[in-house]
Protein backbone atom coordinates (compact mmCIF):
# COMPACT_ATOMS: atom_id res chain seq x y z
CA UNK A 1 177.84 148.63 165.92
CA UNK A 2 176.21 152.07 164.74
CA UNK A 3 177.67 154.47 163.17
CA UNK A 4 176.04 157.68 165.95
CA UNK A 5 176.36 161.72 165.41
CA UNK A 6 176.36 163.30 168.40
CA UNK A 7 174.72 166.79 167.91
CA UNK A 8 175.72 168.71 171.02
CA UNK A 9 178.15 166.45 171.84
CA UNK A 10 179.88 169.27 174.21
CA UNK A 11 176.96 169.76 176.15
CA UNK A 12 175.94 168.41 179.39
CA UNK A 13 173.74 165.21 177.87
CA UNK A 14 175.69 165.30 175.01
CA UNK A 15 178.69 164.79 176.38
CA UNK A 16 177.82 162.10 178.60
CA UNK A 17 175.95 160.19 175.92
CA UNK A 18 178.80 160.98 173.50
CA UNK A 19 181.34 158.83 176.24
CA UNK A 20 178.68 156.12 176.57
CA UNK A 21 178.44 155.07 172.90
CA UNK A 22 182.02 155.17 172.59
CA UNK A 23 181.96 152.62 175.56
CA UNK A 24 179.45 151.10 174.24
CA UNK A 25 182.05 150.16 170.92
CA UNK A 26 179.99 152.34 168.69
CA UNK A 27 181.72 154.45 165.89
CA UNK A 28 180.68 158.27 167.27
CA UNK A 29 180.98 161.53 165.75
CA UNK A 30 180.52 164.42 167.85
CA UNK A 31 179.85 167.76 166.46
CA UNK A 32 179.91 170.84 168.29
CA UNK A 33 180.83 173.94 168.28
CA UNK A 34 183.73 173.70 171.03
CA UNK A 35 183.59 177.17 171.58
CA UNK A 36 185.37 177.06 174.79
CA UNK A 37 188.37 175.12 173.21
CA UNK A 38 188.00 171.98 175.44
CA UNK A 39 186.43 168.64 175.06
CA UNK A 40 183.67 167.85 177.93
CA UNK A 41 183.94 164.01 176.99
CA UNK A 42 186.89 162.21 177.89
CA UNK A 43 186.37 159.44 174.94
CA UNK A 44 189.39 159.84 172.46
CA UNK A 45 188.01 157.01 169.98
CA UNK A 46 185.88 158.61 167.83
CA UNK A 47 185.34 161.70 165.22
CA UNK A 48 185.69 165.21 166.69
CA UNK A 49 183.49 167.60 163.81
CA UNK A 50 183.55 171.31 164.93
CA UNK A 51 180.20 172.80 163.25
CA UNK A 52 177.67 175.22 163.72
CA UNK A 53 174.16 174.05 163.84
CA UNK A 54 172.65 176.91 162.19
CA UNK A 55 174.66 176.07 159.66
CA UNK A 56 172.84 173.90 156.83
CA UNK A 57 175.89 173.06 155.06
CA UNK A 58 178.06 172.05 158.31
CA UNK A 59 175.18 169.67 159.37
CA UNK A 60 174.53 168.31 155.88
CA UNK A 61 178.40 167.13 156.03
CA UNK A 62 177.78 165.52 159.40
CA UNK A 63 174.71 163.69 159.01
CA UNK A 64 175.88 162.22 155.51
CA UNK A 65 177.37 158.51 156.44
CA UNK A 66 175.49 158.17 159.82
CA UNK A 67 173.24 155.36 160.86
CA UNK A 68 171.59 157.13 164.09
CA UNK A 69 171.43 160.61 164.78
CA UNK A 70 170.77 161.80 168.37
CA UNK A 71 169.66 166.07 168.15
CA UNK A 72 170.97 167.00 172.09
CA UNK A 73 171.91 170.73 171.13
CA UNK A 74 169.64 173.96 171.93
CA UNK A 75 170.67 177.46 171.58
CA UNK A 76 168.28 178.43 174.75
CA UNK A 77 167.31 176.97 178.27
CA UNK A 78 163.70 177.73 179.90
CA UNK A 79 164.52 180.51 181.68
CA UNK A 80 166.57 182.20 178.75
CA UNK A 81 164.19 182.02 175.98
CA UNK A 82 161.46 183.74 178.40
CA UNK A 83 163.47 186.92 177.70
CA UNK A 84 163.27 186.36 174.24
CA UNK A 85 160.42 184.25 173.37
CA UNK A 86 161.42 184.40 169.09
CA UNK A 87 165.08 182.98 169.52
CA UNK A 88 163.78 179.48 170.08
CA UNK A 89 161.70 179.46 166.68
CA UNK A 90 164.80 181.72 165.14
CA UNK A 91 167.51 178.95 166.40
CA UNK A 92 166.09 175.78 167.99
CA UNK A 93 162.89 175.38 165.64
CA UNK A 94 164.35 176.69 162.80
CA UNK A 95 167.25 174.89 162.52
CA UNK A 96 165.75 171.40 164.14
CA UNK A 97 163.38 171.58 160.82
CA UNK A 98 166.35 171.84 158.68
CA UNK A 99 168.24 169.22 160.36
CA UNK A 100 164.97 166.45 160.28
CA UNK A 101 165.16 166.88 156.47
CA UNK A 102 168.08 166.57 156.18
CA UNK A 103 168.39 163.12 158.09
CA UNK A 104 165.36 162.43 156.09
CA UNK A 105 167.07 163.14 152.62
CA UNK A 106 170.40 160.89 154.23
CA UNK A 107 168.22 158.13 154.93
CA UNK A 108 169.41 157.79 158.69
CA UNK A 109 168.05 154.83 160.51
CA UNK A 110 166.59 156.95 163.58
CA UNK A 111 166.95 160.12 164.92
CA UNK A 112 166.49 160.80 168.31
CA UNK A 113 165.60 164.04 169.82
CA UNK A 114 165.83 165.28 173.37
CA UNK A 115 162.66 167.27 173.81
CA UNK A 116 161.34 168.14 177.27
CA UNK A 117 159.18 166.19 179.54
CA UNK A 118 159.09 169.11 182.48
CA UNK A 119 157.97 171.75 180.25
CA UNK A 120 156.38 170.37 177.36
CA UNK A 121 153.10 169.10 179.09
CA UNK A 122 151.73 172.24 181.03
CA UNK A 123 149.98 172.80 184.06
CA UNK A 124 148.00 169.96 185.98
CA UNK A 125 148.53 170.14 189.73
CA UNK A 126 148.76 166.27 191.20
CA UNK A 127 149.48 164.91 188.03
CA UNK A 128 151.91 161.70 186.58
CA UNK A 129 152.20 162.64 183.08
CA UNK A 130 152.03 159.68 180.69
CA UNK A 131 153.13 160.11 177.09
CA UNK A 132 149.85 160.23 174.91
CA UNK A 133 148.28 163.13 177.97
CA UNK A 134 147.51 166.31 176.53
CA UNK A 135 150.43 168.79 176.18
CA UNK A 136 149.86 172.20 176.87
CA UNK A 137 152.92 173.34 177.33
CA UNK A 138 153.05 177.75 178.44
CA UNK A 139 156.24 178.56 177.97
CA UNK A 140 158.43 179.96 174.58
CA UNK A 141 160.90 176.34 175.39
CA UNK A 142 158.25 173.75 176.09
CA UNK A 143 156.35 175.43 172.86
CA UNK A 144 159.26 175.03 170.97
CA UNK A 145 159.87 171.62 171.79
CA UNK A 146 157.13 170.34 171.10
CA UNK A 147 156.91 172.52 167.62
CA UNK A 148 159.88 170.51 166.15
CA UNK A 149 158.05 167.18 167.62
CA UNK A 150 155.14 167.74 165.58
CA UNK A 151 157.93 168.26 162.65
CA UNK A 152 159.01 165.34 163.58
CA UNK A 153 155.86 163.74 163.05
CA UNK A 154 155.29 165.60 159.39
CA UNK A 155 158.64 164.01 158.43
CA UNK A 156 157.80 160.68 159.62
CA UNK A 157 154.74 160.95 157.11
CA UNK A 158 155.91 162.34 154.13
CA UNK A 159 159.08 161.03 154.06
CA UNK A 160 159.18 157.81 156.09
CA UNK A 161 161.72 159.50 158.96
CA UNK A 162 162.00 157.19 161.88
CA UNK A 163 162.81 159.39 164.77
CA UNK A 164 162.06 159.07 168.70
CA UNK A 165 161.61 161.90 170.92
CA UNK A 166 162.81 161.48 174.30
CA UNK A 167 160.91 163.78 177.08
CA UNK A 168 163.34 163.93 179.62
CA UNK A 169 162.80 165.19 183.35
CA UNK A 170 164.96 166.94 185.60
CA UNK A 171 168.65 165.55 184.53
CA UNK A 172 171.46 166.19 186.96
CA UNK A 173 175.19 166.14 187.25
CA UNK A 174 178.50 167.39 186.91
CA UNK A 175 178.01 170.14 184.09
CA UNK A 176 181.28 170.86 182.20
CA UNK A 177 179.88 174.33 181.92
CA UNK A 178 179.31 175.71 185.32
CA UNK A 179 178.16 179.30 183.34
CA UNK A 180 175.52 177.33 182.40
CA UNK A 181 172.79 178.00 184.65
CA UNK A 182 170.18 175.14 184.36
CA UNK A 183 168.85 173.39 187.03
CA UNK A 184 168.36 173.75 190.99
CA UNK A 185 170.79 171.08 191.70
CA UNK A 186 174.07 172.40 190.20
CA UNK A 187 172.86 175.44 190.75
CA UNK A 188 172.36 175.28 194.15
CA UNK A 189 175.58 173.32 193.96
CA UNK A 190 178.04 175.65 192.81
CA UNK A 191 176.34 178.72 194.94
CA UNK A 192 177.51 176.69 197.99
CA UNK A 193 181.32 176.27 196.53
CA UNK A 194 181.68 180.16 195.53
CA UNK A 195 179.57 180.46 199.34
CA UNK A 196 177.15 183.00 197.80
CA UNK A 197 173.46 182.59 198.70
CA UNK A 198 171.20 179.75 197.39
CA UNK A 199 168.15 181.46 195.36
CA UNK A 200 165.23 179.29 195.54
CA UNK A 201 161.86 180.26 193.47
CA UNK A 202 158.89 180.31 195.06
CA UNK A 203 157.74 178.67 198.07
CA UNK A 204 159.59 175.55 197.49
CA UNK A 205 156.55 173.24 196.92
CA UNK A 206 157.41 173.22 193.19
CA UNK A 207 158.13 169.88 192.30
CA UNK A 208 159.88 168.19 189.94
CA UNK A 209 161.11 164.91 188.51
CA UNK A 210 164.77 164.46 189.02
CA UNK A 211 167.02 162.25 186.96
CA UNK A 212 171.04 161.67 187.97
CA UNK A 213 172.73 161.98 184.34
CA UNK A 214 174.02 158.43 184.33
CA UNK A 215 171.03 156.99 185.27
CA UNK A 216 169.33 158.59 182.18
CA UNK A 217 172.55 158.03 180.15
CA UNK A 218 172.20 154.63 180.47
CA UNK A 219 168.12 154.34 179.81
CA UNK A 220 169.11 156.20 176.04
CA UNK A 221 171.62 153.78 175.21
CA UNK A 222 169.37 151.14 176.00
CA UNK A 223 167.60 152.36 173.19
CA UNK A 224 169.82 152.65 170.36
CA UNK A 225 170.44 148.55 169.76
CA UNK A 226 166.69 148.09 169.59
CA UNK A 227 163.51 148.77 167.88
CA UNK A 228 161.35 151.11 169.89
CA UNK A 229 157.85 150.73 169.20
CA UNK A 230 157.06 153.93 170.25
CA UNK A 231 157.61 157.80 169.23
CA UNK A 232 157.93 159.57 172.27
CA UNK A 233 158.52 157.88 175.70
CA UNK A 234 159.67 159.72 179.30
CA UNK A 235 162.27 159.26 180.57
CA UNK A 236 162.71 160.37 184.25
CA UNK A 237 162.94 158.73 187.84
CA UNK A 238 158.78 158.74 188.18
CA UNK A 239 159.35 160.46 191.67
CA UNK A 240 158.48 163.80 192.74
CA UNK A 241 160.41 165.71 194.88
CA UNK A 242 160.09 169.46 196.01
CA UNK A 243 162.19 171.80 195.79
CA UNK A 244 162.02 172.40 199.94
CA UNK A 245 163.40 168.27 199.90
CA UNK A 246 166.29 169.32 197.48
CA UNK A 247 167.24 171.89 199.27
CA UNK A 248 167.15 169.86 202.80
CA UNK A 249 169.10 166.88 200.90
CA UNK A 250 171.56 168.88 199.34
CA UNK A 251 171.82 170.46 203.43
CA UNK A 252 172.74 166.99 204.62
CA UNK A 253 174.82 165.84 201.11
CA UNK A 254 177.35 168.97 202.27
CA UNK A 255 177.11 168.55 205.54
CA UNK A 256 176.22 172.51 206.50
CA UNK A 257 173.69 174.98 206.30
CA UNK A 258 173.83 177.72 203.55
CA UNK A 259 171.56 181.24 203.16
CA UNK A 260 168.90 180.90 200.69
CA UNK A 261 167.36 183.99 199.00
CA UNK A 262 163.74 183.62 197.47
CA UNK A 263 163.22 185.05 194.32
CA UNK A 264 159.69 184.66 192.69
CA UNK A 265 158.48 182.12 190.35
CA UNK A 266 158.35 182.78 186.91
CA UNK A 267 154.92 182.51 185.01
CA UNK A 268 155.96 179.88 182.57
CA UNK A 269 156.99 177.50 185.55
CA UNK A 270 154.30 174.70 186.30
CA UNK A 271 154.06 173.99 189.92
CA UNK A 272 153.73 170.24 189.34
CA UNK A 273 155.58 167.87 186.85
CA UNK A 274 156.11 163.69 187.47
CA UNK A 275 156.72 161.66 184.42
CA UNK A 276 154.60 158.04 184.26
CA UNK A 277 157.80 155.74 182.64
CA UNK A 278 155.11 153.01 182.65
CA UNK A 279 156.12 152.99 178.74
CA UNK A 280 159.79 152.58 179.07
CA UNK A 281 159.71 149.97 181.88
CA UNK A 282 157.32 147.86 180.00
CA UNK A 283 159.76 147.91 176.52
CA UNK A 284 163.22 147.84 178.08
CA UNK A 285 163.16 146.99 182.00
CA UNK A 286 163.54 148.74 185.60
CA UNK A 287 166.87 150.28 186.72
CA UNK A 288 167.76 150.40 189.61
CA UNK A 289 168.77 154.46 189.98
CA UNK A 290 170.79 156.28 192.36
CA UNK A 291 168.49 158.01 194.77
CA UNK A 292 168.42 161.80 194.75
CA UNK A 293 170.78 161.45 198.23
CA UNK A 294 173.14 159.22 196.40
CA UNK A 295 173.35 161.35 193.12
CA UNK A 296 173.77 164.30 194.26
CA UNK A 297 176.67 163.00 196.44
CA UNK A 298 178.01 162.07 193.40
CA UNK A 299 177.29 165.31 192.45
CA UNK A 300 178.90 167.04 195.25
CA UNK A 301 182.38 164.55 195.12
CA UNK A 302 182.71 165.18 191.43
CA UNK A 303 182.38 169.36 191.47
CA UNK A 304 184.99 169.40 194.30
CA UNK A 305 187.48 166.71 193.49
């Protein structure tokens, strides 16, 4: 079994990838900087390492021993870094350059990285985004993440780093955050619970490419005994779905209506993003996912349990 450092292992992915190695019988250390003084996994097997990753020395002491690295922290989400378009390259860029060599320097067996696969390939109405189409990515987050790709890249060439970055969809769940305001579907979610109105941007024909968190969970970890052939794949359902049909399922999920504000679009949001996993089906197989009705009724049991 690997030996796998969890880099945001208190975050939503994180966590949830940090409880599925451990189940998976690898040896995990999860480093974080638990600033809320609690634990979002529930795995008790495995190395808790409270760091901060702008620190260079606190990641050099975590990265030293490790056989697979997986890089699921960032300092910003896309609609925080559009106030602030410099904190991504000040934190996230930075800092993801720093970390590359030093898993280069380690000698890590892979790294893998969660970039973005609904911001990082811009705007192209109609579209199924496969992995080698042109990114043009128009906002400060999808910029960045594909910045420390391309780092990833230089690394791979001048110092033989094997790394994969994963460009993940729309991922969904049970945060262990709920201040953390990412994604229509918690969102829209916990609104409903503290009954204060459902803001929905634009129109509601955006449309995105939504993921449950297990169901992506489980595509990663697929991953990590193998030998991917590739550097970047997507991972998301390959479905579409507006924002109008979230809304509408989430209606029938909770059984009631709810008030729903509009509040305009912002700039940097495409209208249109569907990920092509033609790449990832082909390598490691089909899975059969929960559909968006099922997972966010999983959703829905889990945030009021």
């Amino acid at each position: 079994m690997a030996r796998c450092l969890v880099i945001g292992a208190n975050g939503f992915l994180g966590s949830r990838l940090t409880d599925a190695l451990v189940a998976a019988g690898h040896r995990v250390t999860a480093f974080d900087r638990f600033s809320r003084g609690t634990r979002a996994f529930s795995s008790a097997d495995l190395t808790v390492v409270p760091g901060d990753f702008l620190s260079v020395a606190d990641l050099a002491a975590a990265v030293e021993g490790q056989d697979d690295v997986f890089h699921f922290l960032s300092t910003t989400t896309p609609a925080t870094v559009d106030g602030d378009p410099t904190i991504d390259l000040r934190t996230n860029v930075a800092q993801s350059v720093e970390l590359l060599a030093l898993c280069a320097r380690a000698g890590i067996r892979r790294l893998f990285y969660a970039s973005s696969g609904g911001a990082i390939y811009g705007p192209r109405p109609g579209a199924s985004f496969v992995e080698d189409a042109p990114v043009a990515p128009i906002s400060p987050y999808g910029i960045g993440k594909l910045a420390v790709e391309r780092y990833i890249d230089y690394y791979a060439a001048t110092a033989g780093l094997s790394a994969v970055s994963l460009r993940i969809s729309n991922p969904y769940g049970t945060n262990p955050n709920p201040s953390k305001r990412q994604g229509v579907i918690p969102i829209t979610l916990n609104r409903i619970l503290r009954s204060e109105p459902v803001v929905r941007l634009g129109d509601g024909s955006m449309v995105r490419d939504y993921i449950h968190v297990d169901d992506l969970v489980r595509r990663i970890l697929r991953m990590v005994d193998a030998d991917p052939r590739h550097r970047v794949y997507n991972l998301g359902s390959g479905r579409g779905t507006s924002v109008a049909e979230v809304l509408e399922t989430v209606r029938t999920v909770v059984g009631r209506d709810f008030p729903v504000r509009t509040a305009p679009k912002p700039a940097t949001f495409v209208d249109h993003v569907v990920l092509d996993v033609s790449r990832y089906v082909e390598e490691f197989g089909a899975d059969d996912d929960l559909s968006l009705t099922e997972g966010i009724a999983r959703t829905w049991r889990e945030m009021t349990a």
